[in-house]
C-alpha atoms as a PDB file:
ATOM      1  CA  UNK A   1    -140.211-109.302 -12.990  1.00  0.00           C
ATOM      2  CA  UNK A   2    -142.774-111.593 -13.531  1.00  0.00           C
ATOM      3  CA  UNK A   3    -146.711-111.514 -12.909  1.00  0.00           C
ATOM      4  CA  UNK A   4    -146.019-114.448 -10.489  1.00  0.00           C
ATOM      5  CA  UNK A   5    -143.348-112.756  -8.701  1.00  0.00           C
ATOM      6  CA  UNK A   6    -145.686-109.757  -8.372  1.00  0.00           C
ATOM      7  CA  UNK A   7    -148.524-111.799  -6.835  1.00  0.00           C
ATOM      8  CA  UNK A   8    -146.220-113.817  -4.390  1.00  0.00           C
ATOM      9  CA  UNK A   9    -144.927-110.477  -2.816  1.00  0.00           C
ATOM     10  CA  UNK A  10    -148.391-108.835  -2.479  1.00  0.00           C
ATOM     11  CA  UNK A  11    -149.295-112.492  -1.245  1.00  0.00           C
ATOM     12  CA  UNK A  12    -146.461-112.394   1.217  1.00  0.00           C
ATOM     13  CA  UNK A  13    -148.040-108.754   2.183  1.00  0.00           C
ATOM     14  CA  UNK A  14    -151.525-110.116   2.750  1.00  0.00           C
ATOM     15  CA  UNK A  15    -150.329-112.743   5.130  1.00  0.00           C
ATOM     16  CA  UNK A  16    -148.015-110.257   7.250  1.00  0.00           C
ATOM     17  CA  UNK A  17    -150.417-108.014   7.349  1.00  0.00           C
ATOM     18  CA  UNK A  18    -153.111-110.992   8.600  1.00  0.00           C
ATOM     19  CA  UNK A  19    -151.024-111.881  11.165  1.00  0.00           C
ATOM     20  CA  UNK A  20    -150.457-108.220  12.211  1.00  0.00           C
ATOM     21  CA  UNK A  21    -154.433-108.072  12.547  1.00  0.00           C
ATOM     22  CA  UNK A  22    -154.551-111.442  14.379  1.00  0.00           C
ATOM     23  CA  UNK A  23    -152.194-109.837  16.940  1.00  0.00           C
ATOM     24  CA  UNK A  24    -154.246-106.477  17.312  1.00  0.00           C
ATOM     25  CA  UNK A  25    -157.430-108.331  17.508  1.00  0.00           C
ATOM     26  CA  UNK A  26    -156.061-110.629  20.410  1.00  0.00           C
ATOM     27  CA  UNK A  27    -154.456-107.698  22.315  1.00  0.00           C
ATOM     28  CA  UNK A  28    -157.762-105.767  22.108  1.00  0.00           C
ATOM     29  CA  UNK A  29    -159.845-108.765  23.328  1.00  0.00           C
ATOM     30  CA  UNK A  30    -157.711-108.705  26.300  1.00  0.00           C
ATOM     31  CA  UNK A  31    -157.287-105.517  26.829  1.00  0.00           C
ATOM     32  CA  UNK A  32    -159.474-105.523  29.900  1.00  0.00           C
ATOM     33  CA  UNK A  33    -158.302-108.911  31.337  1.00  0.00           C
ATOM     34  CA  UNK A  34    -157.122-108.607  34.903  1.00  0.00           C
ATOM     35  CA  UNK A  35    -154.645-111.067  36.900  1.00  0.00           C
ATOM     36  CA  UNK A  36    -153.766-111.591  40.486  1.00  0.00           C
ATOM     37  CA  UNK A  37    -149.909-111.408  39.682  1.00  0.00           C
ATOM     38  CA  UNK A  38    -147.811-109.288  36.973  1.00  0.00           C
ATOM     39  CA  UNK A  39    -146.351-112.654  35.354  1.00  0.00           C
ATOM     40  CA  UNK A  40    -150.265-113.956  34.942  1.00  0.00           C
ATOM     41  CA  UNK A  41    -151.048-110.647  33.746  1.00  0.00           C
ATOM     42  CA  UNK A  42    -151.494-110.144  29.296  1.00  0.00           C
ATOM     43  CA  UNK A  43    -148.830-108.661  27.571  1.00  0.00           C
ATOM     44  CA  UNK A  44    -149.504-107.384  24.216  1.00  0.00           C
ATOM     45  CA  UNK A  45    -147.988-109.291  21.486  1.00  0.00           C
ATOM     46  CA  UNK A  46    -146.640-107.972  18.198  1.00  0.00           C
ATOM     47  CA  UNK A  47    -145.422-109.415  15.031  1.00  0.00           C
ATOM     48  CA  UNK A  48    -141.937-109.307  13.771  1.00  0.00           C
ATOM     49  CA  UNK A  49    -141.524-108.929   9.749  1.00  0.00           C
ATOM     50  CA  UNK A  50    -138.612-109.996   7.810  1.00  0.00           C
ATOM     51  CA  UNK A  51    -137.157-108.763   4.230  1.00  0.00           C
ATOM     52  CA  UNK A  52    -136.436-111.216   2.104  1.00  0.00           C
ATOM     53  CA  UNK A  53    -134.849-110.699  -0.974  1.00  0.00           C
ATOM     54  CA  UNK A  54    -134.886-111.936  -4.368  1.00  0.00           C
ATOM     55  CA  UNK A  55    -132.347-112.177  -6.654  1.00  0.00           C
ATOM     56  CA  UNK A  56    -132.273-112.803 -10.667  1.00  0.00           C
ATOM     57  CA  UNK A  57    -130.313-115.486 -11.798  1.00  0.00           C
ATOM     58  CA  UNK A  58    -127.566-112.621 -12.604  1.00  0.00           C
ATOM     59  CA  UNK A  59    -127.648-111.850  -8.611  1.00  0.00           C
ATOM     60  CA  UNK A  60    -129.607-108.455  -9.464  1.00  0.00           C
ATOM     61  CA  UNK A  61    -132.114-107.610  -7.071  1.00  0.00           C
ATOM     62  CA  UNK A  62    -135.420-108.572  -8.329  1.00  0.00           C
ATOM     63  CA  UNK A  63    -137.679-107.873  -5.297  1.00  0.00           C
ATOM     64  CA  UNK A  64    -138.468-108.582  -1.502  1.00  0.00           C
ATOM     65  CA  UNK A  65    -141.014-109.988   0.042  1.00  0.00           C
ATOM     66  CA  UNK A  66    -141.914-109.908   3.309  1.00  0.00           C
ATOM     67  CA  UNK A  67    -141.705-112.638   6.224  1.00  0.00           C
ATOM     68  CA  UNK A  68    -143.393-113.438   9.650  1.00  0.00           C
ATOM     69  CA  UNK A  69    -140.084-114.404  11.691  1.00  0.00           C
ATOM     70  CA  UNK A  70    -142.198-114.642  14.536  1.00  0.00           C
ATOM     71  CA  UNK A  71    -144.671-112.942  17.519  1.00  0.00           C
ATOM     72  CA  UNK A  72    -142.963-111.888  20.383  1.00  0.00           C
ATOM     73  CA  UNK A  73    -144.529-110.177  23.358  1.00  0.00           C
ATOM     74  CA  UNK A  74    -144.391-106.761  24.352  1.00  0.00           C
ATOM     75  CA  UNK A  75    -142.307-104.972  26.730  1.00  0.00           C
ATOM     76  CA  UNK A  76    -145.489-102.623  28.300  1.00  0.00           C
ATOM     77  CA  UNK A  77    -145.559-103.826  31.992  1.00  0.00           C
ATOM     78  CA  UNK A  78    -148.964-104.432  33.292  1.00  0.00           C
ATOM     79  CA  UNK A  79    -150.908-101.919  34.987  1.00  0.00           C
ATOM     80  CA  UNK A  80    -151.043-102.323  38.641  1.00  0.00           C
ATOM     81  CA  UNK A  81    -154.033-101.244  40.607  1.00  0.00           C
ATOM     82  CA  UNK A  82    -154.956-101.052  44.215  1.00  0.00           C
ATOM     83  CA  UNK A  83    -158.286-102.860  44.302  1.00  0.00           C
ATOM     84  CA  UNK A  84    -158.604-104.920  47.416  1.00  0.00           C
ATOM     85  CA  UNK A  85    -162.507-105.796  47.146  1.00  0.00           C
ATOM     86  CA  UNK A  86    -161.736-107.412  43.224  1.00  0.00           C
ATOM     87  CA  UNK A  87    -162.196-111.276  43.190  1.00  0.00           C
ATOM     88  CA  UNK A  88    -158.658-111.745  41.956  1.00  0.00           C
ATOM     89  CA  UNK A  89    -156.820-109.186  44.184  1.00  0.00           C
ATOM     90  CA  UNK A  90    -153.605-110.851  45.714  1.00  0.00           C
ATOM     91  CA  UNK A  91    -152.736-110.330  49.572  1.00  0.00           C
ATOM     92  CA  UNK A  92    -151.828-106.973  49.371  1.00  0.00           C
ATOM     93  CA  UNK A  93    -154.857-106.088  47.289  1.00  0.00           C
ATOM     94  CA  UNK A  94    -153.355-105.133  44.231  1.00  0.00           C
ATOM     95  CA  UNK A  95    -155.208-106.638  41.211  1.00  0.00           C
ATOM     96  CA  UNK A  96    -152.912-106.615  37.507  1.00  0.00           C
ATOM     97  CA  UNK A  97    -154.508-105.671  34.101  1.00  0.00           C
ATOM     98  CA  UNK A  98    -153.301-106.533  30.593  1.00  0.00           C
ATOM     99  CA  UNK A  99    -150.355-104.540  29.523  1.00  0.00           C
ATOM    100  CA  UNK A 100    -152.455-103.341  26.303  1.00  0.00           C
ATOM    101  CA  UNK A 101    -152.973 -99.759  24.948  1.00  0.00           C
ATOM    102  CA  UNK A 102    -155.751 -99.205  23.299  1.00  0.00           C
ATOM    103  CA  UNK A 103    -154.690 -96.554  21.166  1.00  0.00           C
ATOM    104  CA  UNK A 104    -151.739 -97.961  20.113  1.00  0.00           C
ATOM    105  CA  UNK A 105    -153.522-101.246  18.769  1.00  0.00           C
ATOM    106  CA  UNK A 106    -156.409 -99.308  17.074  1.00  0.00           C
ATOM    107  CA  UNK A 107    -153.698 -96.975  15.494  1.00  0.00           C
ATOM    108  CA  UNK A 108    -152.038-100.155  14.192  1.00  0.00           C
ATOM    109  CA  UNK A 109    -155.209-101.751  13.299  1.00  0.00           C
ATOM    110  CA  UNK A 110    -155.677 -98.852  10.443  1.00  0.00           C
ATOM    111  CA  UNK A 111    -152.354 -99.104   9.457  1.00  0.00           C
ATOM    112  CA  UNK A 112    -152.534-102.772   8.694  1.00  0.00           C
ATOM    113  CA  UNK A 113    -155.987-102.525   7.515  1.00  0.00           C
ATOM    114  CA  UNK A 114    -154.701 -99.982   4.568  1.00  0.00           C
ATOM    115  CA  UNK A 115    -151.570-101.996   3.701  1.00  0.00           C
ATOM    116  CA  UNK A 116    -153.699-105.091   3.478  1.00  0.00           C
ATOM    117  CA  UNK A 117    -155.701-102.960   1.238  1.00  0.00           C
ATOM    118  CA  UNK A 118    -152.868-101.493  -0.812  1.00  0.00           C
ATOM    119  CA  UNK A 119    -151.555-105.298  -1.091  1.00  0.00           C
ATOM    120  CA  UNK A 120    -154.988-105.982  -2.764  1.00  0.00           C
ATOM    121  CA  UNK A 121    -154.905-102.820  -4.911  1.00  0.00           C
ATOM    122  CA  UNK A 122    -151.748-104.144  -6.278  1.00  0.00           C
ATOM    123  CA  UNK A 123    -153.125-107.805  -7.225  1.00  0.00           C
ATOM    124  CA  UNK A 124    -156.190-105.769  -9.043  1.00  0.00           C
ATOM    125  CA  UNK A 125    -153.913-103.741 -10.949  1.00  0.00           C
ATOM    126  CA  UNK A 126    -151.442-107.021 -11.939  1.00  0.00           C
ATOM    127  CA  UNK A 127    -154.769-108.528 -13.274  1.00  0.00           C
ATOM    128  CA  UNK A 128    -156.058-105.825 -14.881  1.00  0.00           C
ATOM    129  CA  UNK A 129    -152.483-105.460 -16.860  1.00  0.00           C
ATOM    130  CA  UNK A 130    -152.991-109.321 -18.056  1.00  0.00           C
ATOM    131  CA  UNK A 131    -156.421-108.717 -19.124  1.00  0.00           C
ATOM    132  CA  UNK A 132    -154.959-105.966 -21.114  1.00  0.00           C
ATOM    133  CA  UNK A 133    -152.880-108.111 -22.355  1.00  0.00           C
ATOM    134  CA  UNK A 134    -155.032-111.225 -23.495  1.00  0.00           C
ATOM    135  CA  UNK A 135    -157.097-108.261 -24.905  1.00  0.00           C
ATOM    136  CA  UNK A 136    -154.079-107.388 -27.389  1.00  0.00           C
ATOM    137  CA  UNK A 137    -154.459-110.595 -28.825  1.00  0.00           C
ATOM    138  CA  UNK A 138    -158.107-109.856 -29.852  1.00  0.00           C
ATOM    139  CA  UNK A 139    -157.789-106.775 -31.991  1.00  0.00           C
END
């Protein structure tokens, strides 16, 4: 595998895991958002990540990197709550907040946050193998 190679798939990496912290970061800014209906209510979204493989020129598997097929909402169903005094309450009184758990997003804010960083660790190592090896050269 090449050096190239190596950087594209810890590039690929960086950008999943950028869009996975572009989706936390909009699902905890609306976290609090209310609605007057359940279909004008937020649902979280979340990214989906695809494999794909590479191949040698021999077909061998030569490494994957990693996709965003696309950002698809979540199936959490707003919360519902009986607040008939709230500007936004509907005829019944029942006012709809975003369908967002907080733990959930901060839990998968840390986990993106440390791939991202083990994405990065990886591109410092790569370089610090071709400085080694322009080093070789000097000796």
């Amino acid at each position: 595998m090449s050096f190239s190679a190596i950087y594209d798939i810890a590039g690929s990496a960086l950008q999943a895991q950028t869009s996975r912290m572009n989706t936390v970061a909009s699902n905890l800014a609306n976290a609090g958002s209310v609605a007057a209906s359940e279909e004008e209510a937020y649902r979280a979204i979340k990214p989906v990540f695809a494999t794909v493989y590479q191949h040698t020129q021999a077909g061998e598997l030569s490494g994957a990197q990693v996709s965003i097929a696309g950002v698809v909402p979540s199936d959490r169903q707003p919360d519902q709550r009986y607040q008939p005094e709230h500007p936004l309450a509907n005829e019944e009184g029942y006012v709809y907040y975003a369908g967002v758990n907080v733990m959930e997003e901060m839990a998968d804010m840390m986990s993106a946050s440390r791939s991202f960083e083990s994405a990065i660790e990886v591109v410092g190592r790569v370089n610090s193998m071709q400085q080694g090896l322009l080093n070789l050269g000097q000796r």
